[in-house]
N, C-alpha and C. Protein backbone atom coordinates (compact mmCIF):
# COMPACT_ATOMS: atom_id res chain seq x y z
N UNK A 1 0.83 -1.19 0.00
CA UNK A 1 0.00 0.00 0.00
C UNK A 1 0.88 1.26 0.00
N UNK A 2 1.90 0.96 1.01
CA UNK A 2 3.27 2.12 0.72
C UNK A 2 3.59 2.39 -0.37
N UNK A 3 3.77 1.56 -1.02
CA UNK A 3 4.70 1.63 -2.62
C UNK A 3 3.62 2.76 -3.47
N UNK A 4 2.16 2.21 -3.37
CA UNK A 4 1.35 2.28 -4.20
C UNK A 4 1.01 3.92 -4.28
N UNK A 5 1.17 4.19 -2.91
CA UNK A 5 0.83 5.68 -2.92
C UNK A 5 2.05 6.92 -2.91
N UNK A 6 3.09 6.01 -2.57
CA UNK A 6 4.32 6.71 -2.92
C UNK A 6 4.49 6.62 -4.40
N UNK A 7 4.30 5.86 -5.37
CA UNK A 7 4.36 5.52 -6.56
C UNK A 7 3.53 6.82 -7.22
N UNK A 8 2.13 6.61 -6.52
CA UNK A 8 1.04 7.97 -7.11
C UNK A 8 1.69 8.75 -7.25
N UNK A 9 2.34 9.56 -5.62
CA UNK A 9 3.02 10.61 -5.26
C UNK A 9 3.92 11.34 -6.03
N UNK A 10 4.87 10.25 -6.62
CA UNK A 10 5.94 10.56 -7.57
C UNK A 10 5.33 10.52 -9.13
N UNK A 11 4.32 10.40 -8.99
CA UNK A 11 3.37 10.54 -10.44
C UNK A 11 3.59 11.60 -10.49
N UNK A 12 2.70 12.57 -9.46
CA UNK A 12 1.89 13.97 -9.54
C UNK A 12 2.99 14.32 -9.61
N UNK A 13 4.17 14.57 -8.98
CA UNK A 13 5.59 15.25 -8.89
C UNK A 13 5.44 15.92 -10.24
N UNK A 14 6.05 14.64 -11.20
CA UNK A 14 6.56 14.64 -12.21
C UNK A 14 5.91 15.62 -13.11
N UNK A 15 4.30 14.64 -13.03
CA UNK A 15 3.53 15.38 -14.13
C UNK A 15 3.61 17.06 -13.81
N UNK A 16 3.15 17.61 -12.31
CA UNK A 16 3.41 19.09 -12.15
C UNK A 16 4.36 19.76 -12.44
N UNK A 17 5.59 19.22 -12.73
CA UNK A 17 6.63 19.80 -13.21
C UNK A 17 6.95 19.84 -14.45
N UNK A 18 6.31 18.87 -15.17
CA UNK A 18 6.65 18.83 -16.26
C UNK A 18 5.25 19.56 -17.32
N UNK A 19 4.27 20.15 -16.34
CA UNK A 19 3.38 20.49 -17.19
C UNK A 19 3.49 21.78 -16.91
N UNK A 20 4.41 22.66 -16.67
CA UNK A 20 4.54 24.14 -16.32
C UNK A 20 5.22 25.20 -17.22
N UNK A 21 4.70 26.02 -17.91
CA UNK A 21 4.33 26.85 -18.88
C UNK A 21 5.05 28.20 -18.18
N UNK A 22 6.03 29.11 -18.79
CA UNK A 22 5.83 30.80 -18.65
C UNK A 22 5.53 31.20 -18.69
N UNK A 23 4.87 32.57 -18.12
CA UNK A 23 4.06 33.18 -18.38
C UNK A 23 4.37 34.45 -19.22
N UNK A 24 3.30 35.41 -20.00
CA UNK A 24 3.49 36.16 -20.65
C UNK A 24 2.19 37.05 -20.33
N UNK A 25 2.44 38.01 -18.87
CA UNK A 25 1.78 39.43 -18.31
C UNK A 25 0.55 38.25 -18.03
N UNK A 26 0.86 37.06 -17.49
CA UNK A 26 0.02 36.17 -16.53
C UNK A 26 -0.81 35.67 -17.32
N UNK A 27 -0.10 35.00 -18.39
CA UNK A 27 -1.26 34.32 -19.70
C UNK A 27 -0.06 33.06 -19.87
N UNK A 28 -0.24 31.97 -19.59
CA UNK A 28 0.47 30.98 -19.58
C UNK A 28 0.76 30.49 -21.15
N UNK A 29 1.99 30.36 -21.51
CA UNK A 29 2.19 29.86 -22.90
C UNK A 29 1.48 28.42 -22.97
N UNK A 30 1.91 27.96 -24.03
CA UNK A 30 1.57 26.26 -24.03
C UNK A 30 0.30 26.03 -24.40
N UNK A 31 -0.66 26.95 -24.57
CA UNK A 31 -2.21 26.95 -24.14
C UNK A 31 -2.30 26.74 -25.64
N UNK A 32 -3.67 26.32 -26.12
CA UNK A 32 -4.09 26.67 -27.09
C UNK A 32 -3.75 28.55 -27.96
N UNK A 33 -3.71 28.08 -29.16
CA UNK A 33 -3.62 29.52 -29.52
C UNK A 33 -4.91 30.51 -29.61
N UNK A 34 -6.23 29.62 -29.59
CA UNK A 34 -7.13 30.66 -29.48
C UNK A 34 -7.52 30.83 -28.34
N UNK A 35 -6.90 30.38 -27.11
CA UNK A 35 -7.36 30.69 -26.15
C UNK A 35 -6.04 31.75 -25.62
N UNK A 36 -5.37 31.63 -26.09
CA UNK A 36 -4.08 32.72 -26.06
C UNK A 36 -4.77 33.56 -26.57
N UNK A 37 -5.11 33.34 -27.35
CA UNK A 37 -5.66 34.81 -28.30
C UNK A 37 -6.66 35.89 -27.73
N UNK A 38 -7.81 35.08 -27.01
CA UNK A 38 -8.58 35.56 -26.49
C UNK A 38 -8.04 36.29 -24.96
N UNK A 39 -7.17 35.18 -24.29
CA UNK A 39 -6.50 36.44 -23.02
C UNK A 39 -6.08 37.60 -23.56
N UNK A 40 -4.71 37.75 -24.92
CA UNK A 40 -3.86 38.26 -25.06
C UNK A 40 -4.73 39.59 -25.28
N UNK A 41 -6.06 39.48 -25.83
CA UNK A 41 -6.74 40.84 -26.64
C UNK A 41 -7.42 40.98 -25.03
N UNK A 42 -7.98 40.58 -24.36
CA UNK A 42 -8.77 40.88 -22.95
C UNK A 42 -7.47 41.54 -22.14
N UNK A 43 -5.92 41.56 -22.35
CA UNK A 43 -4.96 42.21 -21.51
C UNK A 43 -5.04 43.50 -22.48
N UNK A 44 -5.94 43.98 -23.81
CA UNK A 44 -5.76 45.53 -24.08
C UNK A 44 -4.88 45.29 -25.54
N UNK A 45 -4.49 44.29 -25.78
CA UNK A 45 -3.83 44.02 -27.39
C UNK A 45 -5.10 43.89 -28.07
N UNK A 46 -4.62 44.51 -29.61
CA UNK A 46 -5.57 44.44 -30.85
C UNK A 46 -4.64 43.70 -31.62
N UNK A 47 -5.40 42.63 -32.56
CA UNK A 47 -4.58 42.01 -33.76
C UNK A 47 -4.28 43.46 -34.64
N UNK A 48 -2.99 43.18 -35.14
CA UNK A 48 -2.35 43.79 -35.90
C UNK A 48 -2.26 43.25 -37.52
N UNK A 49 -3.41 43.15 -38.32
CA UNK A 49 -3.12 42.29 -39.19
C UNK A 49 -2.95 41.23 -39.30
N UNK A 50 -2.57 39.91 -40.45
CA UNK A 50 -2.90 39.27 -40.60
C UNK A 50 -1.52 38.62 -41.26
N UNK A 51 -0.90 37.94 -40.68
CA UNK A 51 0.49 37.63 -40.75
C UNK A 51 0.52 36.81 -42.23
N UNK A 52 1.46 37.01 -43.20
CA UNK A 52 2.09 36.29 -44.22
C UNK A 52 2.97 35.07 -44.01
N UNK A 53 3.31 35.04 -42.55
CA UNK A 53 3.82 33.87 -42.32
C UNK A 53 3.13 32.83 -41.67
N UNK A 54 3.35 31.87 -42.14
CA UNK A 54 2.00 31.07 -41.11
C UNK A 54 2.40 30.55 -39.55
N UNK A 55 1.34 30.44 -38.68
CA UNK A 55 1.93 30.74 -37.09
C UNK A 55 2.22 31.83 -36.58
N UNK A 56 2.31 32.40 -37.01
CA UNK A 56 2.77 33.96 -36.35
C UNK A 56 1.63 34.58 -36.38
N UNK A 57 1.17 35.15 -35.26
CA UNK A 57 0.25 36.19 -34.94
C UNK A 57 0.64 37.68 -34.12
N UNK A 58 -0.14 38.62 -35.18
CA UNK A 58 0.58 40.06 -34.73
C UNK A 58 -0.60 40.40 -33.66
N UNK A 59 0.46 41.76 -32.86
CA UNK A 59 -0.68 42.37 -31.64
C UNK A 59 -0.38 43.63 -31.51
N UNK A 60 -0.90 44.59 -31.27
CA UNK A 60 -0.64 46.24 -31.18
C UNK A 60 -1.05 46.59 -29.67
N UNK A 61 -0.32 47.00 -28.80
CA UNK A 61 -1.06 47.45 -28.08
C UNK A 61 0.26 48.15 -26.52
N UNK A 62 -0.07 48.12 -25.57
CA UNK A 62 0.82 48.65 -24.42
C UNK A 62 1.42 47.70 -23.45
N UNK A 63 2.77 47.58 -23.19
CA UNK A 63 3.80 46.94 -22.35
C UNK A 63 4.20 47.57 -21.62
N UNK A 64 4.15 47.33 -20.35
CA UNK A 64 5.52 47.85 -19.84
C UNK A 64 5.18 49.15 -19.75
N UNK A 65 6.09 50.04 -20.01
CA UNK A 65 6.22 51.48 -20.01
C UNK A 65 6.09 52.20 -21.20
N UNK A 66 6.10 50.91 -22.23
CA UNK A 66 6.16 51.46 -24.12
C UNK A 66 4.68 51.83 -24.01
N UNK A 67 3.97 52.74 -24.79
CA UNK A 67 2.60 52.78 -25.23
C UNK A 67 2.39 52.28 -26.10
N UNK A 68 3.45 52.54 -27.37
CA UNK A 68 3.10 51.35 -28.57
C UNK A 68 4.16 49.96 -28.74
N UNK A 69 3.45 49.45 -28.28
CA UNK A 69 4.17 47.96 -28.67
C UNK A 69 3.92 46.50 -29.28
N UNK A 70 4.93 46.31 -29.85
CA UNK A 70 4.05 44.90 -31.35
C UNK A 70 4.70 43.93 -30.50
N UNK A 71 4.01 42.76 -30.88
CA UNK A 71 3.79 41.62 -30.46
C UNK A 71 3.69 40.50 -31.39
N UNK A 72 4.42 39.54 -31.39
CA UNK A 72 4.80 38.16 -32.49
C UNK A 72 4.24 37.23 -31.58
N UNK A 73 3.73 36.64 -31.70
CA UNK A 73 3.42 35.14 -31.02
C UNK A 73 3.40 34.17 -32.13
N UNK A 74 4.21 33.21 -31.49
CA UNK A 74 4.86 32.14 -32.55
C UNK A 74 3.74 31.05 -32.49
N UNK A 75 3.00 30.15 -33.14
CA UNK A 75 2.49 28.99 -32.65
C UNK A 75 2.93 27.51 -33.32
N UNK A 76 3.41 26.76 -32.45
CA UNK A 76 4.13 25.24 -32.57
C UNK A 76 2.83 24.38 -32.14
N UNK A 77 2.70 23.61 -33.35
CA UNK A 77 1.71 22.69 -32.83
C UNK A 77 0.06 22.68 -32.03
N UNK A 78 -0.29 24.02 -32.64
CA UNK A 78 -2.02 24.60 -32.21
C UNK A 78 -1.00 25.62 -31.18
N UNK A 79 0.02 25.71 -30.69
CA UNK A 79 -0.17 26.43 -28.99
C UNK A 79 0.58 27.69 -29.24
N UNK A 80 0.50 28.86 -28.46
CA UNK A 80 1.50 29.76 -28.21
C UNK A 80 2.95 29.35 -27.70
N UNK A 81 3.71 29.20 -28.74
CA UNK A 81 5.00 29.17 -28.04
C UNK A 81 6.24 30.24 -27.65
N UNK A 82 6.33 31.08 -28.21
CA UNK A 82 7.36 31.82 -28.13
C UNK A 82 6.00 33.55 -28.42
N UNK A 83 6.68 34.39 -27.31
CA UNK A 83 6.18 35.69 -27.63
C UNK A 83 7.28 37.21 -27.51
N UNK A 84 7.22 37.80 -28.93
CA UNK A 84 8.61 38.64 -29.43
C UNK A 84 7.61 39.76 -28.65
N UNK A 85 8.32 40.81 -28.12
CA UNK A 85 7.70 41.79 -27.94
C UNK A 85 8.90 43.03 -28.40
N UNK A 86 8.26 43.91 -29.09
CA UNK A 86 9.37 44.80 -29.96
C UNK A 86 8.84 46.29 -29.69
N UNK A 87 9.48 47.28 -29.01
CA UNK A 87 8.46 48.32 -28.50
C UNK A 87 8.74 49.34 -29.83
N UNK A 88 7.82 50.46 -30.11
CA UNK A 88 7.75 50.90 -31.04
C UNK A 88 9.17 51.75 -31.10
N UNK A 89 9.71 52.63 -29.92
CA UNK A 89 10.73 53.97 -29.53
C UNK A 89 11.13 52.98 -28.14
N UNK A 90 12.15 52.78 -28.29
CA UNK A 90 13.38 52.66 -26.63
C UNK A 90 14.58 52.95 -27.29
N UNK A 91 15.44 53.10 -25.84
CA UNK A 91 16.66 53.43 -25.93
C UNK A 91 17.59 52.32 -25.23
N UNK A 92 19.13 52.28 -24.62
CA UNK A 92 19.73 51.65 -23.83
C UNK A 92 19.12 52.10 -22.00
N UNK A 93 18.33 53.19 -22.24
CA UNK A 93 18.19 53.47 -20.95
C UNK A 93 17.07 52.52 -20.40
N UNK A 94 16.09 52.49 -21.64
CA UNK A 94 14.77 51.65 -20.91
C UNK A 94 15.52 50.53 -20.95
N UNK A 95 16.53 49.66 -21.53
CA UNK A 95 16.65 48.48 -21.01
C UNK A 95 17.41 48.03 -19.65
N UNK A 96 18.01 49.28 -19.02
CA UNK A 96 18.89 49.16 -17.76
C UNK A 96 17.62 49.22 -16.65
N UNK A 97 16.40 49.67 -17.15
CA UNK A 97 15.02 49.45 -16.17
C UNK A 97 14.29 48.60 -16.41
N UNK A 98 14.63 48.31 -17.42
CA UNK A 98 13.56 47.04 -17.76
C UNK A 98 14.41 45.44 -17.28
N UNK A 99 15.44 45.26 -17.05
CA UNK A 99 16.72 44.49 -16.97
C UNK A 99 16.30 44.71 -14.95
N UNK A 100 16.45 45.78 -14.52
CA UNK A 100 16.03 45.49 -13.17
C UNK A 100 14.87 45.70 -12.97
N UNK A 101 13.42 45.62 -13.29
CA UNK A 101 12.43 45.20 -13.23
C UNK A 101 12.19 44.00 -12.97
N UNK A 102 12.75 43.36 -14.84
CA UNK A 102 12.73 41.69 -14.59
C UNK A 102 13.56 41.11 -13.02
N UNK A 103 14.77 41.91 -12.83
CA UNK A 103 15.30 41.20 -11.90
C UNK A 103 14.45 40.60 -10.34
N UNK A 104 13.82 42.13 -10.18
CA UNK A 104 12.83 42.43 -9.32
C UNK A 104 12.11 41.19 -9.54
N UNK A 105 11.38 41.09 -10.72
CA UNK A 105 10.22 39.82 -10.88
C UNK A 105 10.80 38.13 -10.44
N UNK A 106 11.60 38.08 -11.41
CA UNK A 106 12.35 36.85 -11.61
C UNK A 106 13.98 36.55 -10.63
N UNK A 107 14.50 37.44 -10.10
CA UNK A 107 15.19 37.43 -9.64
C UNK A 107 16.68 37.59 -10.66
N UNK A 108 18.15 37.38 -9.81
CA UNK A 108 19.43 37.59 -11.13
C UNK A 108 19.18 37.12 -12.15
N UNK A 109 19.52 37.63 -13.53
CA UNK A 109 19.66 36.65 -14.47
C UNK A 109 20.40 35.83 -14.94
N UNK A 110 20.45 34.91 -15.42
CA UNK A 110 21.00 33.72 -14.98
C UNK A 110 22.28 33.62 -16.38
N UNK A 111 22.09 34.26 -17.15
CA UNK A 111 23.60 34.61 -18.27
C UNK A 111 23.52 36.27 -18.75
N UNK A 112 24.45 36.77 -19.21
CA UNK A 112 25.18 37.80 -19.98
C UNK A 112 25.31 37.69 -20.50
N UNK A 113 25.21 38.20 -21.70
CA UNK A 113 26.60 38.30 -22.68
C UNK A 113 26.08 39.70 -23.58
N UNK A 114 26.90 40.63 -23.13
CA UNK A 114 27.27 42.25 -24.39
C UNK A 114 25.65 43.01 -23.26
N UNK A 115 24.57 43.17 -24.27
CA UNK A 115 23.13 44.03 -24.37
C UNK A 115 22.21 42.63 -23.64
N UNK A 116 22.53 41.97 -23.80
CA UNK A 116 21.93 40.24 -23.85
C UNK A 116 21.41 40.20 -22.76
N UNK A 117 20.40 39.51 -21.75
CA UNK A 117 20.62 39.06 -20.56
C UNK A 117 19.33 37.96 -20.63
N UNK A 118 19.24 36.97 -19.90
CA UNK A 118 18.61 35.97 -20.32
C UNK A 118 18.79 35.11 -18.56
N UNK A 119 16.98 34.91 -18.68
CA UNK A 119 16.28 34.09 -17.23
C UNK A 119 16.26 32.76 -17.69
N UNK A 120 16.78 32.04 -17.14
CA UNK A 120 16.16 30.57 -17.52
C UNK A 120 15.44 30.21 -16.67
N UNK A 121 14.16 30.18 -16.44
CA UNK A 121 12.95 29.91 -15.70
C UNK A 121 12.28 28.18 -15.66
N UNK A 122 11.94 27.67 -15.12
CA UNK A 122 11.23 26.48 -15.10
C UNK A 122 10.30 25.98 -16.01
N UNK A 123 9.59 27.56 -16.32
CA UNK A 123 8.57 26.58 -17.27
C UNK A 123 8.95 27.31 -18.53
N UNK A 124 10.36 28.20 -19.22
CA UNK A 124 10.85 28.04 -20.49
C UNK A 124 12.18 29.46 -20.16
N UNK A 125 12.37 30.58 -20.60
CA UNK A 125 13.46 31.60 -20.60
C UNK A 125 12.75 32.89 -21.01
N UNK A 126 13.35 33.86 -20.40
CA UNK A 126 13.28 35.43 -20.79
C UNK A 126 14.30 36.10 -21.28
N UNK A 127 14.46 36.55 -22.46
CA UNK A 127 15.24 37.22 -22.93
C UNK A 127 14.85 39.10 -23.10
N UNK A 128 16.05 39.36 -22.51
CA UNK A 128 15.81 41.03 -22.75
C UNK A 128 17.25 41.40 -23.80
N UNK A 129 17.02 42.48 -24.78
CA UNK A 129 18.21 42.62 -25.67
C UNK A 129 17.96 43.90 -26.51
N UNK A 130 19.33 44.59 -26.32
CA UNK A 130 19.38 46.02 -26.83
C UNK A 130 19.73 45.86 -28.00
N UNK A 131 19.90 46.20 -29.22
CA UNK A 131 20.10 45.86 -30.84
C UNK A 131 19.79 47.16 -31.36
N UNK A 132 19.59 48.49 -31.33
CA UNK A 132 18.94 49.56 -31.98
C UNK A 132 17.64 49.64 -31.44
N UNK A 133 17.33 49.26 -30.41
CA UNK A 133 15.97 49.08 -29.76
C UNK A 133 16.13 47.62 -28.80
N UNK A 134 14.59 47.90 -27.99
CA UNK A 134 14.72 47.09 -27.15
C UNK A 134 14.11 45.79 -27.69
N UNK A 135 14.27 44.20 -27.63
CA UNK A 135 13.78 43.28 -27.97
C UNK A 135 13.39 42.52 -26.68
N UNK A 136 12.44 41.66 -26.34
CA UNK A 136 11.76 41.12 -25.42
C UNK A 136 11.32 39.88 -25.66
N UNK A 137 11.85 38.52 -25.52
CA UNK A 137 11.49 37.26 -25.97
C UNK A 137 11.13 36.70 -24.66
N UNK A 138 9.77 36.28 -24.90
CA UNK A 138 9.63 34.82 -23.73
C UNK A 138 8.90 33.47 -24.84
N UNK A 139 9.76 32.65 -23.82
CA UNK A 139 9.84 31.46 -24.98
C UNK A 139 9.46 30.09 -24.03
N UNK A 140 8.46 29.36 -24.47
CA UNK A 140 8.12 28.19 -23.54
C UNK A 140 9.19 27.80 -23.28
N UNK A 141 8.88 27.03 -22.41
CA UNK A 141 10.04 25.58 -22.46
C UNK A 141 9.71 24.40 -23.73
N UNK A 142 8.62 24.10 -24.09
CA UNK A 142 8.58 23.37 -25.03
C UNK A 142 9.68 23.80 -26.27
N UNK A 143 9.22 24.81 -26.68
CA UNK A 143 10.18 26.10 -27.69
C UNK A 143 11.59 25.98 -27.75
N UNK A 144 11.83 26.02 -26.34
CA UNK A 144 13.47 26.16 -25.84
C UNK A 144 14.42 25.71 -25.86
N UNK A 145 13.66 24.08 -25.69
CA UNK A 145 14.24 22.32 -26.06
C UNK A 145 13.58 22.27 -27.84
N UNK A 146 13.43 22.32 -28.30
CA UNK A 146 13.30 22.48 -29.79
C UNK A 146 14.31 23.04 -30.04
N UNK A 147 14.53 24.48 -29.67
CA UNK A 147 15.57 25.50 -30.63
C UNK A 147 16.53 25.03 -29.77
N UNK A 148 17.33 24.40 -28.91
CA UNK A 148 18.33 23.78 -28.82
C UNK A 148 18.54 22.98 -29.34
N UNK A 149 17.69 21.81 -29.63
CA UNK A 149 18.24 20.45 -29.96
C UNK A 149 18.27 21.17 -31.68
N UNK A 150 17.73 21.62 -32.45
CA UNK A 150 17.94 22.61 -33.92
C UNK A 150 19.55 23.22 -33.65
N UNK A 151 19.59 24.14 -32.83
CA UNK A 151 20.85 24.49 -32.79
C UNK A 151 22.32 24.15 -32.59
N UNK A 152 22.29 22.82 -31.56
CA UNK A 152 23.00 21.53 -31.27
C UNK A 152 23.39 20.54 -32.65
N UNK A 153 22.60 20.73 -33.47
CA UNK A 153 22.38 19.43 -34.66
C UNK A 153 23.09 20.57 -35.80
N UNK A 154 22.73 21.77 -35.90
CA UNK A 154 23.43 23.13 -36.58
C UNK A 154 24.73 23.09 -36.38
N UNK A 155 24.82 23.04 -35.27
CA UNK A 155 26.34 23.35 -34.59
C UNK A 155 27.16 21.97 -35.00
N UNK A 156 26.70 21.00 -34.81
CA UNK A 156 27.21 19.74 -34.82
C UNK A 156 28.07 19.54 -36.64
N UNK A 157 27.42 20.40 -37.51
CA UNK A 157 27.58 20.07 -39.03
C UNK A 157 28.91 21.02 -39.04
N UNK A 158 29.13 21.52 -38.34
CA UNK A 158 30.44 22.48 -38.48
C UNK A 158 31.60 21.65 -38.59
């Protein structure tokens, strides 16, 4: 009877951990995309058109401290996986506040490198990045283990 419910026990573990999603302004990735869709426009985003690429869905609307800001949401397999957020006007300054914001939220970030800084979170990563503007990636974990094992197999042909 021990085994049996310790056995359960280490069921639920697993499954709870392994079914845990990032969030994006408290809209869990992973979800269906029309049910992404429907939070993402109820947080104050409007579709932005009608994407030429397929999976990709555009959004117009306010982040953060930007008033105008676009929005990519990637979809893998029906779900939201990856969401670009690209503000219309920043500088290097909004990202030295936006960089300790996240910290505030998420705590240190967990690599560097140059403008770069990047959370690796449980249920996928946050990327913040200066380039001529500010860039803003949150990316499932499903997403994350994809574009590694792609990039690993890339790397590998060298």
């Amino acid at each position: 009877m021990k085994r049996i419910i310790l056995t359960l026990m280490t069921i639920f573990v697993f499954a709870n951990t392994f079914a845990q999603h990032i969030d994006f302004l408290g809209i869990p990735l992973g979800q269906p995309m029309k049910a992404f869709d429907r939070s993402i426009q109820a947080k104050g985003f409007a579709r932005n058109g009608e994407s030429q690429v397929p999976n990709l869905h555009h959004y117009k609307g306010k982040f953060w401290r930007f008033e105008i800001t676009y929005l990519i949401v990637e979809e893998e397999n029906g779900r939201a996986s990856r969401v670009t957020v690209a503000p219309l006007r920043s500088d290097i300054s909004d990202l030295n506040s936006l960089v300790n914001s996240l910290i505030k939220k998420y705590g240190r970030y967990t690599q560097k490198e140059g403008n770069e800084y990047v959370w690796k979170l449980r249920g996928g990563e946050i990327r913040a990045v200066y380039y001529h503007g500010i860039g803003i990636y949150y990316t499932d974990r499903t997403s994350s283990i994809y574009y590694r094992k792609y990039q690993r197999n890339y790397e590998d042909d060298l």
